[in-house]
C-alpha atoms as a PDB file:
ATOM      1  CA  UNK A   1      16.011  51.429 119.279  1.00  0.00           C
ATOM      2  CA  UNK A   2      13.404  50.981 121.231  1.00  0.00           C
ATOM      3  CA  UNK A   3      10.761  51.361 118.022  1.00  0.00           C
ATOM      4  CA  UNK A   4      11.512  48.487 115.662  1.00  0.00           C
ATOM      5  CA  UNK A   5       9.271  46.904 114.202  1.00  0.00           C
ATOM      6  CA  UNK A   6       8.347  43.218 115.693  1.00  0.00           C
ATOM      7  CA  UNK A   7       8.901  41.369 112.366  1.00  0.00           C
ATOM      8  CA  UNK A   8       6.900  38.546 113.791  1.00  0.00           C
ATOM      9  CA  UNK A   9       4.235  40.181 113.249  1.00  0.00           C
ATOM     10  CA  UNK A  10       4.740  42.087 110.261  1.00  0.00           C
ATOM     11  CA  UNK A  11       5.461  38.683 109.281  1.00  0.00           C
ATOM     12  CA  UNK A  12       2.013  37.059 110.336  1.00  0.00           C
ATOM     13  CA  UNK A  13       0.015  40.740 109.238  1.00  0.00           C
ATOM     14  CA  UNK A  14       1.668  39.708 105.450  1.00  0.00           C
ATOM     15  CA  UNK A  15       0.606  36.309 105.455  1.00  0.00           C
ATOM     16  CA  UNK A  16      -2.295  37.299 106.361  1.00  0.00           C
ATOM     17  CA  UNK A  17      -3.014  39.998 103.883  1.00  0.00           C
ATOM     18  CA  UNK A  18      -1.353  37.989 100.683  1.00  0.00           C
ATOM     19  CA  UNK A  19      -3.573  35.085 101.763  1.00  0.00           C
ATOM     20  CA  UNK A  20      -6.738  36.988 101.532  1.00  0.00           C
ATOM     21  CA  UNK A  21      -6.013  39.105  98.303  1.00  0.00           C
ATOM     22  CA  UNK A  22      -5.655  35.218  96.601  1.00  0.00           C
ATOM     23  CA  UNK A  23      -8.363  34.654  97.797  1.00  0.00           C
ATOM     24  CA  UNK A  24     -10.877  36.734  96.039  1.00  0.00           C
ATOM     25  CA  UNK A  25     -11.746  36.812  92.591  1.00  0.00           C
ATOM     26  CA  UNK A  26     -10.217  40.067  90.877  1.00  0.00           C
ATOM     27  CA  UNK A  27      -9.706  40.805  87.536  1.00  0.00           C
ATOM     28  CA  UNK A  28      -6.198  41.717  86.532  1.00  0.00           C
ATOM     29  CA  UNK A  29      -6.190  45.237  86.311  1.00  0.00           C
ATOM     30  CA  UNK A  30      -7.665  45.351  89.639  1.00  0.00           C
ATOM     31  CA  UNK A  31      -5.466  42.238  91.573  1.00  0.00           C
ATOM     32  CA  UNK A  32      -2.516  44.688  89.761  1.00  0.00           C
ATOM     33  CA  UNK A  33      -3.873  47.767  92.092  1.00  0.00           C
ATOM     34  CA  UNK A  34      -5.209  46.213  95.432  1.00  0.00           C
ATOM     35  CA  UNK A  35      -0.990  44.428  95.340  1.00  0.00           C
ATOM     36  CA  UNK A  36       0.387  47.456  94.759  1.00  0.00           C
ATOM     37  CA  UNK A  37      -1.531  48.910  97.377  1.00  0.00           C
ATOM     38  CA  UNK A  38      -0.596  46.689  99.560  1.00  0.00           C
ATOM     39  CA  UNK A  39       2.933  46.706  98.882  1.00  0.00           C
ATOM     40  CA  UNK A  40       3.129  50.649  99.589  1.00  0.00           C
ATOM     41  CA  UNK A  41       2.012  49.417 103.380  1.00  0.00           C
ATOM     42  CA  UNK A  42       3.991  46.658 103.851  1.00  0.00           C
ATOM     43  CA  UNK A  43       6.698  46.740 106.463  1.00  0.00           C
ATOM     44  CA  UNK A  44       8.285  43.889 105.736  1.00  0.00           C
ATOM     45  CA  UNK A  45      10.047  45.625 102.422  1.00  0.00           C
ATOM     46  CA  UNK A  46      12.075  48.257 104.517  1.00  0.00           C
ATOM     47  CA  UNK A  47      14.735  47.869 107.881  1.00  0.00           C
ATOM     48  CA  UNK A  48      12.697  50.261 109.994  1.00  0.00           C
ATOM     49  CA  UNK A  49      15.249  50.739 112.962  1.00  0.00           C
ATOM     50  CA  UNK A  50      17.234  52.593 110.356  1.00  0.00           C
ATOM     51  CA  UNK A  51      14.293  55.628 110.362  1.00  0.00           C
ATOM     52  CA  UNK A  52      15.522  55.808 114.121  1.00  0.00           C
ATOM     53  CA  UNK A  53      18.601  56.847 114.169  1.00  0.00           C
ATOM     54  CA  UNK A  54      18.340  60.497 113.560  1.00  0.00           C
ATOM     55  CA  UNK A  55      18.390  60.219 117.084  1.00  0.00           C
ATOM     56  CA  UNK A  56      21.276  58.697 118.008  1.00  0.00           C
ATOM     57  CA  UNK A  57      24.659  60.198 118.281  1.00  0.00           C
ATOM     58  CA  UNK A  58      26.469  60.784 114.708  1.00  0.00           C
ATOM     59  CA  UNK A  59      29.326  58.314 115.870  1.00  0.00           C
ATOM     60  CA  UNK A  60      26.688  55.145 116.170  1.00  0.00           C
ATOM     61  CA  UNK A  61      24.637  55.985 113.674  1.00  0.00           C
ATOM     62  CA  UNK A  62      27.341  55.748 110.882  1.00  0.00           C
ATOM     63  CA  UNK A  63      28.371  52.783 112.870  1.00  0.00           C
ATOM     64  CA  UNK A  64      24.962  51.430 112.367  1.00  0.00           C
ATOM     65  CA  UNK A  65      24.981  52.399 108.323  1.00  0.00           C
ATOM     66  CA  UNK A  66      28.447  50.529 108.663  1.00  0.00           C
ATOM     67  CA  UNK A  67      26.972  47.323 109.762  1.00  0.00           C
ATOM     68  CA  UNK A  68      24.194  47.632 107.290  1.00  0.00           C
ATOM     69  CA  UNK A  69      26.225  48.327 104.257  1.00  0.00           C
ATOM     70  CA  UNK A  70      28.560  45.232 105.106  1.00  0.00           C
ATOM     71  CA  UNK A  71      25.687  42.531 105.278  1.00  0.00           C
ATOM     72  CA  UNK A  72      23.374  44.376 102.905  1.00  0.00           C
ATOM     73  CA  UNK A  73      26.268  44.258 100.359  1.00  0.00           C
ATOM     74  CA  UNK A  74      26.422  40.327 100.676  1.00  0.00           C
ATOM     75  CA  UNK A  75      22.601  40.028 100.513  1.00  0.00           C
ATOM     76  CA  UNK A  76      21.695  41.453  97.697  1.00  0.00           C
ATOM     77  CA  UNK A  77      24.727  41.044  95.523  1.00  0.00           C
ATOM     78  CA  UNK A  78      23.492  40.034  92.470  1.00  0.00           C
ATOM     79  CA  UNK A  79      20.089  40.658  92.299  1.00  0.00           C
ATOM     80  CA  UNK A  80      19.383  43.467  90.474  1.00  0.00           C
ATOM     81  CA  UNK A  81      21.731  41.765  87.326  1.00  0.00           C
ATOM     82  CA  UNK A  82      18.664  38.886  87.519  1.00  0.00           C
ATOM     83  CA  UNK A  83      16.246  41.484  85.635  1.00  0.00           C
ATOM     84  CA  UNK A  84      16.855  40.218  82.486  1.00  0.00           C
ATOM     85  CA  UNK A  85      15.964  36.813  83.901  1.00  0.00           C
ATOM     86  CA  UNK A  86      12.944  37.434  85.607  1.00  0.00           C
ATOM     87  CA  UNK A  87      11.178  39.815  82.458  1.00  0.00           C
ATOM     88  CA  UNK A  88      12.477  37.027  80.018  1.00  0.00           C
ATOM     89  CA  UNK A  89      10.635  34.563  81.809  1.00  0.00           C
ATOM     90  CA  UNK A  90       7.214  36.340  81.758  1.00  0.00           C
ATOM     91  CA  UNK A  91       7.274  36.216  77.465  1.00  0.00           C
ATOM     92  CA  UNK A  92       4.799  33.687  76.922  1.00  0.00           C
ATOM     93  CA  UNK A  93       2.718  35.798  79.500  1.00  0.00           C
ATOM     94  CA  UNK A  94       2.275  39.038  77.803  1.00  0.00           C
ATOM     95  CA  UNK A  95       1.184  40.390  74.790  1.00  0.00           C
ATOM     96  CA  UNK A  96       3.294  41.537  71.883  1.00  0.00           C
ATOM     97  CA  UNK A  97       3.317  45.134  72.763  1.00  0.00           C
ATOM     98  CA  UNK A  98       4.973  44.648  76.490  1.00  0.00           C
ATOM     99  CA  UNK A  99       8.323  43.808  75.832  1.00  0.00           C
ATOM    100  CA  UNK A 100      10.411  41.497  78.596  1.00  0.00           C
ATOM    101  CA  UNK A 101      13.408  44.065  78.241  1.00  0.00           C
ATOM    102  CA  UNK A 102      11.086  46.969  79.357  1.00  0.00           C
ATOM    103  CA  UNK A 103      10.098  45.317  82.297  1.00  0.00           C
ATOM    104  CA  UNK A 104      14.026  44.579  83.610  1.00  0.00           C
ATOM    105  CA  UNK A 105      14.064  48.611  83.597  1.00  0.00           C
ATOM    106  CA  UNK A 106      10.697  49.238  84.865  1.00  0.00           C
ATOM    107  CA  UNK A 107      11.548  46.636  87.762  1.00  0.00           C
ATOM    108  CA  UNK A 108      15.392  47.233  88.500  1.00  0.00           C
ATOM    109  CA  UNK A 109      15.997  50.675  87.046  1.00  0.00           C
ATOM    110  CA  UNK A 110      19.824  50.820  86.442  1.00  0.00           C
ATOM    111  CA  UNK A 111      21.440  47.870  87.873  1.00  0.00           C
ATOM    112  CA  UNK A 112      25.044  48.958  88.363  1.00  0.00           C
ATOM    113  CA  UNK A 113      23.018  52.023  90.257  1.00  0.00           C
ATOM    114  CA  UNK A 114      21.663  49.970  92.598  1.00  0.00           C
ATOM    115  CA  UNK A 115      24.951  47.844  93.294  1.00  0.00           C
ATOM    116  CA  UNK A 116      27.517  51.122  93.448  1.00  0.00           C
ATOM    117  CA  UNK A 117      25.105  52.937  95.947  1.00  0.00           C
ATOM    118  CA  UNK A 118      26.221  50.120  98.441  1.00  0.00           C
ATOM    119  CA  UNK A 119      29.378  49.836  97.769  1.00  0.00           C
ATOM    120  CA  UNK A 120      29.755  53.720  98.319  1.00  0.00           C
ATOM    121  CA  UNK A 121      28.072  53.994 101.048  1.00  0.00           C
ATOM    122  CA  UNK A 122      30.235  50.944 102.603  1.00  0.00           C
ATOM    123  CA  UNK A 123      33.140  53.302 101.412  1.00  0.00           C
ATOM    124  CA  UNK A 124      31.899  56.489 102.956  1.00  0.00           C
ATOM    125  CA  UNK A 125      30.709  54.928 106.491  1.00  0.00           C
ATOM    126  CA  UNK A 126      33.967  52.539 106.988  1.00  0.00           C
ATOM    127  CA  UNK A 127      34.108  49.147 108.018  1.00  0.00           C
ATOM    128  CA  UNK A 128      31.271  47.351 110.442  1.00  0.00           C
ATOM    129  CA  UNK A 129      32.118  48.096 114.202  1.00  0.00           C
ATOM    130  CA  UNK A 130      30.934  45.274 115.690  1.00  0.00           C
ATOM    131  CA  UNK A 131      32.882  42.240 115.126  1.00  0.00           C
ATOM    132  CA  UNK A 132      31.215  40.063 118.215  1.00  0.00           C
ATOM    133  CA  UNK A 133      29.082  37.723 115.668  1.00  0.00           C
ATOM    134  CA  UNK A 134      30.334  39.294 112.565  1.00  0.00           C
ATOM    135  CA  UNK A 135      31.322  35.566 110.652  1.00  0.00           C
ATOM    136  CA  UNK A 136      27.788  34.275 111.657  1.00  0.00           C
ATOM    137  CA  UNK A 137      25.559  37.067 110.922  1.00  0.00           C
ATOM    138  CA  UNK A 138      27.896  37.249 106.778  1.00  0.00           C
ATOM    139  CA  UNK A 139      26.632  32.982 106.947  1.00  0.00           C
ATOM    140  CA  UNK A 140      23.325  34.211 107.284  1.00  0.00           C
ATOM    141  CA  UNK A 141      23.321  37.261 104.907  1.00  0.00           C
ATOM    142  CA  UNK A 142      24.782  34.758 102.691  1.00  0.00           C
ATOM    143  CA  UNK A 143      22.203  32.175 103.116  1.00  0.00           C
ATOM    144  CA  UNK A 144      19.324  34.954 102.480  1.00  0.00           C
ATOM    145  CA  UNK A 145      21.092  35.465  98.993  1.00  0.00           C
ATOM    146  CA  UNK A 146      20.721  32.035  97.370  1.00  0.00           C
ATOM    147  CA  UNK A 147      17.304  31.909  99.040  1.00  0.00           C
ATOM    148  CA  UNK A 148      16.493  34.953  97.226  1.00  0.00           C
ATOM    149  CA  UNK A 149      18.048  33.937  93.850  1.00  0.00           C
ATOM    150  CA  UNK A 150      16.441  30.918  94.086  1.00  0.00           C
ATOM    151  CA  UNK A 151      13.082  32.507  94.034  1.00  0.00           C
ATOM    152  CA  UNK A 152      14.888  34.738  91.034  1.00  0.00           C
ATOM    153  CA  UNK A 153      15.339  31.936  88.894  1.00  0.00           C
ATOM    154  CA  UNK A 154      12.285  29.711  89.902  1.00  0.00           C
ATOM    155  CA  UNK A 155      10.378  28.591  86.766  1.00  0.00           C
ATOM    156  CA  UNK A 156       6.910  28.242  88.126  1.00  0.00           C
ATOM    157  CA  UNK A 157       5.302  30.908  86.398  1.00  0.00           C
ATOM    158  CA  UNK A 158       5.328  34.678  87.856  1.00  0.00           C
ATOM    159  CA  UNK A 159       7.150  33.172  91.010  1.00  0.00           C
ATOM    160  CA  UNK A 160      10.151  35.311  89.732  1.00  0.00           C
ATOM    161  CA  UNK A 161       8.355  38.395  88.979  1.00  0.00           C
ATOM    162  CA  UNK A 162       6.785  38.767  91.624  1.00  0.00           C
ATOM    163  CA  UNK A 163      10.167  38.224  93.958  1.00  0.00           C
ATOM    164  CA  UNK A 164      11.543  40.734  91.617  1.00  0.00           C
ATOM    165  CA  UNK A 165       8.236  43.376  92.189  1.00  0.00           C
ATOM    166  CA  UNK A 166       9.521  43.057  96.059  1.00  0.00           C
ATOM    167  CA  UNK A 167      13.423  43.250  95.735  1.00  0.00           C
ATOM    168  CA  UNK A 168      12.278  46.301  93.777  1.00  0.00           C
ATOM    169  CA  UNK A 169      10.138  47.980  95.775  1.00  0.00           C
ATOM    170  CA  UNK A 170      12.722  47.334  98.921  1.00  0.00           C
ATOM    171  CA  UNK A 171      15.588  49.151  97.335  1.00  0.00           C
ATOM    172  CA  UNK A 172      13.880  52.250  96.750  1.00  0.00           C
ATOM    173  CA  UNK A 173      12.873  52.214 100.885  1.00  0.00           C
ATOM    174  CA  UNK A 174      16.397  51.175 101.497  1.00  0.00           C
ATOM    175  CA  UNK A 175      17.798  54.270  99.333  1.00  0.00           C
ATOM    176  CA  UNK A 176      14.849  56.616 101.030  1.00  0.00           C
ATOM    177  CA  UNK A 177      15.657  56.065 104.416  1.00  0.00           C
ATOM    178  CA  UNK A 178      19.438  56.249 104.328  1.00  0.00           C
ATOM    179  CA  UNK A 179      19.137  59.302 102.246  1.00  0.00           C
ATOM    180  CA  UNK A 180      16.946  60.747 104.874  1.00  0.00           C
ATOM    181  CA  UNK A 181      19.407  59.455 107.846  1.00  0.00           C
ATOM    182  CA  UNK A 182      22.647  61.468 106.062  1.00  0.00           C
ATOM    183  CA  UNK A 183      20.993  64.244 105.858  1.00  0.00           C
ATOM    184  CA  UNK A 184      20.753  64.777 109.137  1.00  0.00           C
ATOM    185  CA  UNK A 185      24.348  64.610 110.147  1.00  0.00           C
ATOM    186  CA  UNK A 186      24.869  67.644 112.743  1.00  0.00           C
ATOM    187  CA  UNK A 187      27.047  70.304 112.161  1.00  0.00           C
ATOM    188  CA  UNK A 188      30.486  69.969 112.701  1.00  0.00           C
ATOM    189  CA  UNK A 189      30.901  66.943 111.351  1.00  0.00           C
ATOM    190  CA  UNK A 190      31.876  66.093 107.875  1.00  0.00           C
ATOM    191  CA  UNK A 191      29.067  65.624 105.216  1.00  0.00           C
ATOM    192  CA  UNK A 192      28.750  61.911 104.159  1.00  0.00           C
ATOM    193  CA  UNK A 193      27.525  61.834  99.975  1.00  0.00           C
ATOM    194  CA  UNK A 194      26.510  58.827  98.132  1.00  0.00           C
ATOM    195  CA  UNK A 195      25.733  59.991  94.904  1.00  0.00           C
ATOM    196  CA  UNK A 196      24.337  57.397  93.302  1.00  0.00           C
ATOM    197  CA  UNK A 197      22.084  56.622  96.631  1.00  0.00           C
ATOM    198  CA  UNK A 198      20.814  60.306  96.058  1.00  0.00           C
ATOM    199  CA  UNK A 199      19.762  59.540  92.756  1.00  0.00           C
ATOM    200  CA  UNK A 200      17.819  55.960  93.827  1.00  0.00           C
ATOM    201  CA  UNK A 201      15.869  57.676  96.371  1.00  0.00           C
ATOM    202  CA  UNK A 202      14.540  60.613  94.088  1.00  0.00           C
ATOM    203  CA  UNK A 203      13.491  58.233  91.197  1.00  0.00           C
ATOM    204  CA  UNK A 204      10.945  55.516  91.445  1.00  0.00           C
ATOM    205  CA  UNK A 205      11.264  52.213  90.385  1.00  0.00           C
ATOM    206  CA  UNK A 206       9.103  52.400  87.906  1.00  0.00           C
ATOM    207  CA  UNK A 207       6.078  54.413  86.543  1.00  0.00           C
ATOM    208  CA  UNK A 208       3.508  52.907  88.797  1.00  0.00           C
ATOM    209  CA  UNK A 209       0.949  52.878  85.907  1.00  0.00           C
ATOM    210  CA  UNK A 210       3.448  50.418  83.407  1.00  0.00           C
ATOM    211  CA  UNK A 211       4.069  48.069  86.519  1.00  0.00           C
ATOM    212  CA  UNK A 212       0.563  47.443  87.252  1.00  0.00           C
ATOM    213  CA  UNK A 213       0.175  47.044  83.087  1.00  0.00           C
ATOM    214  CA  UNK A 214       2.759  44.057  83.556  1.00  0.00           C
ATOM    215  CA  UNK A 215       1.096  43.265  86.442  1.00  0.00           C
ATOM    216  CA  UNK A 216      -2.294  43.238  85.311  1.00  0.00           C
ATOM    217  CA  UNK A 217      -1.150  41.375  82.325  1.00  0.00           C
ATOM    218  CA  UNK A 218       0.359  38.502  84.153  1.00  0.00           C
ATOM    219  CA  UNK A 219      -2.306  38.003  86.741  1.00  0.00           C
ATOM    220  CA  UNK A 220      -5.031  37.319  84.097  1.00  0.00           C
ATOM    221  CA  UNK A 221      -3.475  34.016  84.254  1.00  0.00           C
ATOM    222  CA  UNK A 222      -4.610  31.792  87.659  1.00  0.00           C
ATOM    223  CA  UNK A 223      -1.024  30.106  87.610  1.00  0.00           C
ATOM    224  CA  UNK A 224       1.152  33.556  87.191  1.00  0.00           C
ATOM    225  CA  UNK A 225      -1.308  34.925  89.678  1.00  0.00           C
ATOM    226  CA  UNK A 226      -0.388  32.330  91.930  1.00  0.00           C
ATOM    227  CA  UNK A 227       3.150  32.583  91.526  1.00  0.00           C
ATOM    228  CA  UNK A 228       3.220  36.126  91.997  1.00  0.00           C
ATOM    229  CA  UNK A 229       1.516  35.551  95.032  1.00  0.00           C
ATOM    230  CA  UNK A 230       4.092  32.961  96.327  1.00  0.00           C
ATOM    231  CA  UNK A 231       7.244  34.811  95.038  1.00  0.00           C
ATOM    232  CA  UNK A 232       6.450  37.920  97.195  1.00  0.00           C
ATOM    233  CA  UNK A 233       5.342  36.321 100.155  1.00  0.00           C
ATOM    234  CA  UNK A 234       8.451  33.918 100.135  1.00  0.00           C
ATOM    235  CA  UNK A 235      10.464  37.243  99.438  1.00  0.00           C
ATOM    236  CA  UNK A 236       9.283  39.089 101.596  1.00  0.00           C
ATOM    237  CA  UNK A 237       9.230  36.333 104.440  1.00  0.00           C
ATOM    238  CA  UNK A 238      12.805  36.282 104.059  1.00  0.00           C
ATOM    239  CA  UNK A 239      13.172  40.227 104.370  1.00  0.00           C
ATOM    240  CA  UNK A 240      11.783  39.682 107.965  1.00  0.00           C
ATOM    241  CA  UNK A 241      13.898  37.909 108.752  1.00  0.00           C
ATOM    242  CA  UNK A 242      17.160  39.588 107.438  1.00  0.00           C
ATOM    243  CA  UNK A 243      15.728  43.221 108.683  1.00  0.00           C
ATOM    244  CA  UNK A 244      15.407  40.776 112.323  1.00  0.00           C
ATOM    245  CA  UNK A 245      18.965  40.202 112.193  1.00  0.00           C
ATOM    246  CA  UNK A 246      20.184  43.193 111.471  1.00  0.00           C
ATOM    247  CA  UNK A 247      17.938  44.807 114.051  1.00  0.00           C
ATOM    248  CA  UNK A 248      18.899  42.242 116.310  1.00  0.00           C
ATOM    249  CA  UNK A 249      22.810  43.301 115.550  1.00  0.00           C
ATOM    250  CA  UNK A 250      21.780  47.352 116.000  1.00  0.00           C
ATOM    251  CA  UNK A 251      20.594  46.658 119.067  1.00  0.00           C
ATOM    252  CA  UNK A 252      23.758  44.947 120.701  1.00  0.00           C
ATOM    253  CA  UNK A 253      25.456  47.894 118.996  1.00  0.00           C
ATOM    254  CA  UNK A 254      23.560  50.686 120.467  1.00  0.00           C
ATOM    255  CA  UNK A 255      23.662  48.927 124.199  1.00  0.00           C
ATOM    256  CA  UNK A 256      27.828  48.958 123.769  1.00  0.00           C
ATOM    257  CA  UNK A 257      27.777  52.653 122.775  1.00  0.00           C
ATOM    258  CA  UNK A 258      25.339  53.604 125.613  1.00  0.00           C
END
């Protein structure tokens, strides 16, 4: 473990970066591409310590994936069944020919998909191992939740959407990197499959070209633009933080084991 991420500053690096892109004067199409770009960097939308534990032993690294898929479960349960919600409050943003239902999809994809690759993999890994802070750490993944869903169902213009751009873009990492991690179980031990996590982490989110048309869209508006600005940083603010705690968690973990 000893390559997380500091999420303090991944945190501050963010801030930084979302602060500057509001402040220069774009036009849609290109605010669209210089945020995308910048969400393909961002650390904050992925737990990194799980791209570590290829090399630990097969035992704590599905004990790991255990304690993810509990508290991951409780965070984002929910969210994805918000698409509706956050494209239906963009309507009286876009023209006639982008439809609100189109962008649920291109956000969220299939919803049940996302929700059923978590419970599976909570399924195939077992039940979280470490039970030293286990009713504190559910209060916080809890807490992180309603934050989110708050920002989900705020009505300042593109605050939603642009939440919903990050919660997007963060499952997909999710899905990559524990795709990547069950792949490498070593012989002799028995495969773990999530099906539906195999499919999530082989399809994008979206067509990157009829994102940045929503997005470009939006932002020709100063007050979406704003809002979209807000909405990610506040989401992804509170990713940090989550990805800290569970870190924090892997970490006590991985000293017991050693």
């Amino acid at each position: 473990m000893s390559g997380v991420v500091d999420y303090d500053v991944a945190r501050r690096q963010g801030t930084s970066h979302w602060n500057n892109l509001a402040q220069q004067n774009l036009t849609g199409r290109d605010f669209a591409t210089h945020l995308l770009d910048g969400l393909k960097r961002e650390p904050a939308l992925s737990p990194a310590y799980l791209t570590e534990l290829s090399g630990n032993s097969w035992e704590q690294t599905t004990s790991l994936l255990a304690d993810f898929a509990h508290l991951f479960a409780i965070a984002s349960h929910g969210w994805p069944v918000m698409a509706t919600q956050v494209a239906a409050g963009l309507q009286h943003h876009l023209p006639s020919d982008l439809v609100p239902s189109d962008l649920a999809v291109s956000l969220f994809g299939d919803s049940i998909l996302h929700a059923d690759c978590i419970r599976q993999l909570a399924v195939a890994v077992g039940p979280t191992r470490l039970r030293a802070g286990l009713t504190t750490a559910e209060a916080n993944a809890l807490a992180h939740r309603r934050r989110m869903e708050i920002l989900l169902t705020s009505e300042r213009t593109g605050c939603a959407f642009g939440t919903g751009i990050a919660i997007s873009l963060s499952w997909m990492r999710v899905a990559g990197i524990i795709s990547h991690v069950l792949q490498t179980a070593p012989s002799g031990h028995p495969a773990i499959t999530v099906p539906e996590l195999e499919v999530m982490a082989n399809q994008p989110p979206a067509s990157t070209s009829t994102l940045a048309q929503y997005l470009a869209t939006a932002a020709e508006s100063p007050s979406a633009r704003r809002g979209l600005l807000f909405g990610i940083g506040q989401a992804l603010a509170l990713q940090v933080t989550f990805w800290s705690l569970l870190a924090d968690r892997a970490r006590t973990l991985s000293r017991r084991k050693a």
